[in-house]
Protein backbone atom coordinates (compact mmCIF):
# COMPACT_ATOMS: atom_id res chain seq x y z
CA UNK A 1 6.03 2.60 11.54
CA UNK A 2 9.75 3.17 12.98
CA UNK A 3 8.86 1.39 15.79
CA UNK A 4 7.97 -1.57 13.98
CA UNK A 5 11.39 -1.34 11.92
CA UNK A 6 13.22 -1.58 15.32
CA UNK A 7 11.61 -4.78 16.61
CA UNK A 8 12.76 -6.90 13.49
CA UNK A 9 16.06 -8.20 13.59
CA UNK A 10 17.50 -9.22 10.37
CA UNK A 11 20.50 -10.73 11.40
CA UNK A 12 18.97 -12.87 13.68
CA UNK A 13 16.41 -14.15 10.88
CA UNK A 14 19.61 -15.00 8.77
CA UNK A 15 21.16 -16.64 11.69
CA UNK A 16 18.16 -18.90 12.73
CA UNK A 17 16.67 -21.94 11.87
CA UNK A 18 13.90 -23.40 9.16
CA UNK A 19 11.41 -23.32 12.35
CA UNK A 20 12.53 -19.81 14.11
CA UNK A 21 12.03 -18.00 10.56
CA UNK A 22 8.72 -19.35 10.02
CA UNK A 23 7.79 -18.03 13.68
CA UNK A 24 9.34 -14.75 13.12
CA UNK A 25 7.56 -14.36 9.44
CA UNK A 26 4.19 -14.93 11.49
CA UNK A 27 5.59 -11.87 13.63
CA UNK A 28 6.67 -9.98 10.65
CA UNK A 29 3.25 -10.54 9.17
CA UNK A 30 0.74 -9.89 12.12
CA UNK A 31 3.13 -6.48 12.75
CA UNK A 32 3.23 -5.40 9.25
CA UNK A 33 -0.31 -6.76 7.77
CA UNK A 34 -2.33 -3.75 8.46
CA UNK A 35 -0.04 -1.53 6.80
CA UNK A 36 0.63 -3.39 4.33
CA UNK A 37 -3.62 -3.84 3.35
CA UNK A 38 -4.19 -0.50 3.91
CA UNK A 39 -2.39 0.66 1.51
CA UNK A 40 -3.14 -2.09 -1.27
CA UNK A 41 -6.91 -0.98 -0.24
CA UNK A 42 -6.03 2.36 -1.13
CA UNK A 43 -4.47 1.85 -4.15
CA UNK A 44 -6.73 -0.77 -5.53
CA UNK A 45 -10.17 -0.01 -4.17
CA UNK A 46 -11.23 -3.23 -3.62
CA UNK A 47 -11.15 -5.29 -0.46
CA UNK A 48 -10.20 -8.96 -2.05
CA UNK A 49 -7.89 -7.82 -4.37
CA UNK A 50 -5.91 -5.77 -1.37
CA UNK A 51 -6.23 -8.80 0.27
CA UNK A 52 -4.28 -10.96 -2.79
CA UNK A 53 -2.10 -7.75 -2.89
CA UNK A 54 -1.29 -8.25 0.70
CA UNK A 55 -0.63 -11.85 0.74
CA UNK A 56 1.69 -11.49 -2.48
CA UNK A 57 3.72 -8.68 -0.90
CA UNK A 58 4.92 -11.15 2.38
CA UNK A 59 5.12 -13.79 -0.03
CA UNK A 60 7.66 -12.11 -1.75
CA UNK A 61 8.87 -10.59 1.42
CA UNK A 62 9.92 -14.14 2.27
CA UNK A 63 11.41 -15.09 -0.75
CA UNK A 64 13.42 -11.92 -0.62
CA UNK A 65 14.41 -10.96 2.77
CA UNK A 66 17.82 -13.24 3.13
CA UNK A 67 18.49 -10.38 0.18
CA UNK A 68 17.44 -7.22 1.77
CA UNK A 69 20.14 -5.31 2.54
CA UNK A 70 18.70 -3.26 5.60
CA UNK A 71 19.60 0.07 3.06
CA UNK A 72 16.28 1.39 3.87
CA UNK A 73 13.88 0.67 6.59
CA UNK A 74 11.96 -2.48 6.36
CA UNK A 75 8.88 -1.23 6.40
CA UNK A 76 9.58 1.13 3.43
CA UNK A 77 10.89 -1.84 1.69
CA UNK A 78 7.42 -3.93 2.18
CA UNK A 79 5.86 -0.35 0.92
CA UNK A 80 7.63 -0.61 -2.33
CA UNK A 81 6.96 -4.04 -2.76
CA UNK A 82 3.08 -3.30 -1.94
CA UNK A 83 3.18 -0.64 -4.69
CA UNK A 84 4.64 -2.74 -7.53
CA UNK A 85 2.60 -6.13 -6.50
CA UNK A 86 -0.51 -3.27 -6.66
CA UNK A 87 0.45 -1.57 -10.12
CA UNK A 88 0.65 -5.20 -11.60
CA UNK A 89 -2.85 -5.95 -9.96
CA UNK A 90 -4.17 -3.08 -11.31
CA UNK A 91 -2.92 -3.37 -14.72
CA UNK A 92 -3.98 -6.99 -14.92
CA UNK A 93 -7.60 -5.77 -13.73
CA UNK A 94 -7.15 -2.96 -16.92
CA UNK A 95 -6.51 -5.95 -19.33
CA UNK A 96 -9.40 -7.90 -18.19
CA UNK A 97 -11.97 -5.75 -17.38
CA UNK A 98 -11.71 -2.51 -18.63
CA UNK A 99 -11.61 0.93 -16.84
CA UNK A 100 -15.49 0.76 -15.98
CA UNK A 101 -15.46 -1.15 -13.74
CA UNK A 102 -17.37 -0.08 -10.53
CA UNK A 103 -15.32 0.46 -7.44
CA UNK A 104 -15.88 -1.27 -3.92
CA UNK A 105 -17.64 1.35 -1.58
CA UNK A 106 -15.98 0.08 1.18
CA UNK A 107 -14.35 -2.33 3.10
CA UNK A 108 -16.79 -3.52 6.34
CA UNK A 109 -18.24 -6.22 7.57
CA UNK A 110 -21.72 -5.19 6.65
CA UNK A 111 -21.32 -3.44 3.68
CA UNK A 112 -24.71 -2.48 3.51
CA UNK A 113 -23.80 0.27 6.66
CA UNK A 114 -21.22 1.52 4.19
CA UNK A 115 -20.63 5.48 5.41
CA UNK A 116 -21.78 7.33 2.09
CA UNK A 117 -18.75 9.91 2.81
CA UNK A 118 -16.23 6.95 2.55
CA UNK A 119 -17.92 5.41 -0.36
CA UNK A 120 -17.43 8.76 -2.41
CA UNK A 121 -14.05 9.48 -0.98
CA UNK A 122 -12.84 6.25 -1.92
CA UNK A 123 -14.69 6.61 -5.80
CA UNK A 124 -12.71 9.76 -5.73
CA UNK A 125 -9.29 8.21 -4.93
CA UNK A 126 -9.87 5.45 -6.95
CA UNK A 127 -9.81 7.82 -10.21
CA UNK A 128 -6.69 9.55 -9.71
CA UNK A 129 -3.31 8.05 -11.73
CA UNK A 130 -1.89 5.51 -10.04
CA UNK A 131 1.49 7.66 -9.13
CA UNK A 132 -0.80 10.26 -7.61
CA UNK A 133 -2.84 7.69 -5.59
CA UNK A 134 0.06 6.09 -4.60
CA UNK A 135 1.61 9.20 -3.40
CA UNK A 136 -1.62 10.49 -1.57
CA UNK A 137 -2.21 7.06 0.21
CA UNK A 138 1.57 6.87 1.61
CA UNK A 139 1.23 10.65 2.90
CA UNK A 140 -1.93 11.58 3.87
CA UNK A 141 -3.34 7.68 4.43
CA UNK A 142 -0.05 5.97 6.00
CA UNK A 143 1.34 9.02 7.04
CA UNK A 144 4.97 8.41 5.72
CA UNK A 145 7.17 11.32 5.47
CA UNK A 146 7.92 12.99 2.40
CA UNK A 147 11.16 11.17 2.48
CA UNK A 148 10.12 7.85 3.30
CA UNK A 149 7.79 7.78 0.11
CA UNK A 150 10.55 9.33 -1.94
CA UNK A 151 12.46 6.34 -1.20
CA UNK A 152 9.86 3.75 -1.92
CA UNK A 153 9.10 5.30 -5.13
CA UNK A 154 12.35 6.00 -5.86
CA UNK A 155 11.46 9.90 -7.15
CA UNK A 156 13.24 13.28 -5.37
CA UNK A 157 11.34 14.42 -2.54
CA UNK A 158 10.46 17.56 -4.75
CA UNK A 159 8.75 15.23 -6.90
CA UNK A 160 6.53 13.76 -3.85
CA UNK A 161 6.05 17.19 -3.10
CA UNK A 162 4.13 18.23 -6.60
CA UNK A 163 2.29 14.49 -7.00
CA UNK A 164 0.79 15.45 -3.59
CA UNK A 165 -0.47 18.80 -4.52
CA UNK A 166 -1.79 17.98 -7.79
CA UNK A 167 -3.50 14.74 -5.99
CA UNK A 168 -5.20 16.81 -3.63
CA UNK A 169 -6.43 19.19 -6.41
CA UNK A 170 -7.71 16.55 -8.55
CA UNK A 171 -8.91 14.68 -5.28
CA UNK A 172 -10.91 18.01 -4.74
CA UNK A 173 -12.38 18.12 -8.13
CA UNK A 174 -13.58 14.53 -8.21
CA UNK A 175 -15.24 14.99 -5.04
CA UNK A 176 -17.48 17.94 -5.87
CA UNK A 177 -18.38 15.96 -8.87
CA UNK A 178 -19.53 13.59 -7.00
CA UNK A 179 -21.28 15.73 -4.39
């Protein structure tokens, strides 16, 4: 995603006009969308609600970047704001509907095609903690450094480190479960 950070130039959003920051939002957003769903997908499970997830995370990427202060990376600033917009999806879902409710096997066109592999893999994800599902989706989904998903969750590296491990464990144990 580095590459992506180096194409958007904050200065020149703060410098330009009503109608040049709505055209480079629509830039932001086609460069930065897939990233941005994939991991809401990851963390929530289901394909609408990464899709609200998604569109709340630019929306508050708008409201917010003439504040960003270009401390970290942009794209590990839209990662932070895709995990909190998540939690607070997920929580909402916990309030409403309970913990029972059945996951989304997967995100296609034709669902009924759905790989059976995927379907349990993402039932397996889907039951870890959110900190260790966030952790596992930024590393071994997004492939983010260690660092870079330090800094969006704001833990020590160390910590990233041990989430990770005990993700894949409990990752492992879910899926022969399941199997």
């Amino acid at each position: 995603m580095g590459d992506l950070d180096n194409q958007f130039d904050l200065q020149r959003y703060l410098n330009s006009t009503a109608a040049e920051r709505e055209r480079m939002m629509e830039a932001l957003f086609k460069q930065y969308y897939p990233f941005v769903y994939r991991l809401a997908f990851s963390l929530c499970g289901h394909a609408m609600e990464a899709q609200d997830v998604s569109q709340e995370v630019f929306i508050a990427a708008m409201k917010g970047l003439a504040k960003f202060r270009g401390e970290s990376q942009l794209s590990t600033w839209l990662y932070r704001i895709t995990t909190r917009v998540a939690g607070r999806h997920l929580a909402r879902r916990a309030r409403h509907q309970g913990d029972d409710e059945p996951i989304e096997h997967v995100a296609s066109r034709d669902k009924a095609d759905a790989d059976v592999v995927t379907s349990q893999l993402i039932q397996a994800i889907s039951k870890l903690s959110l900190p260790l599902r966030t952790v596992l989706s930024l590393v071994a989904i997004e492939g983010v450094s260690h660092q870079v998903a330090a800094d969006v969750l704001g833990v020590p590296v160390g910590t990233i480190w041990s989430r990770l491990h005990t993700a894949r464990k409990q990752l492992a144990a879910n899926l022969a479960y399941l199997a």
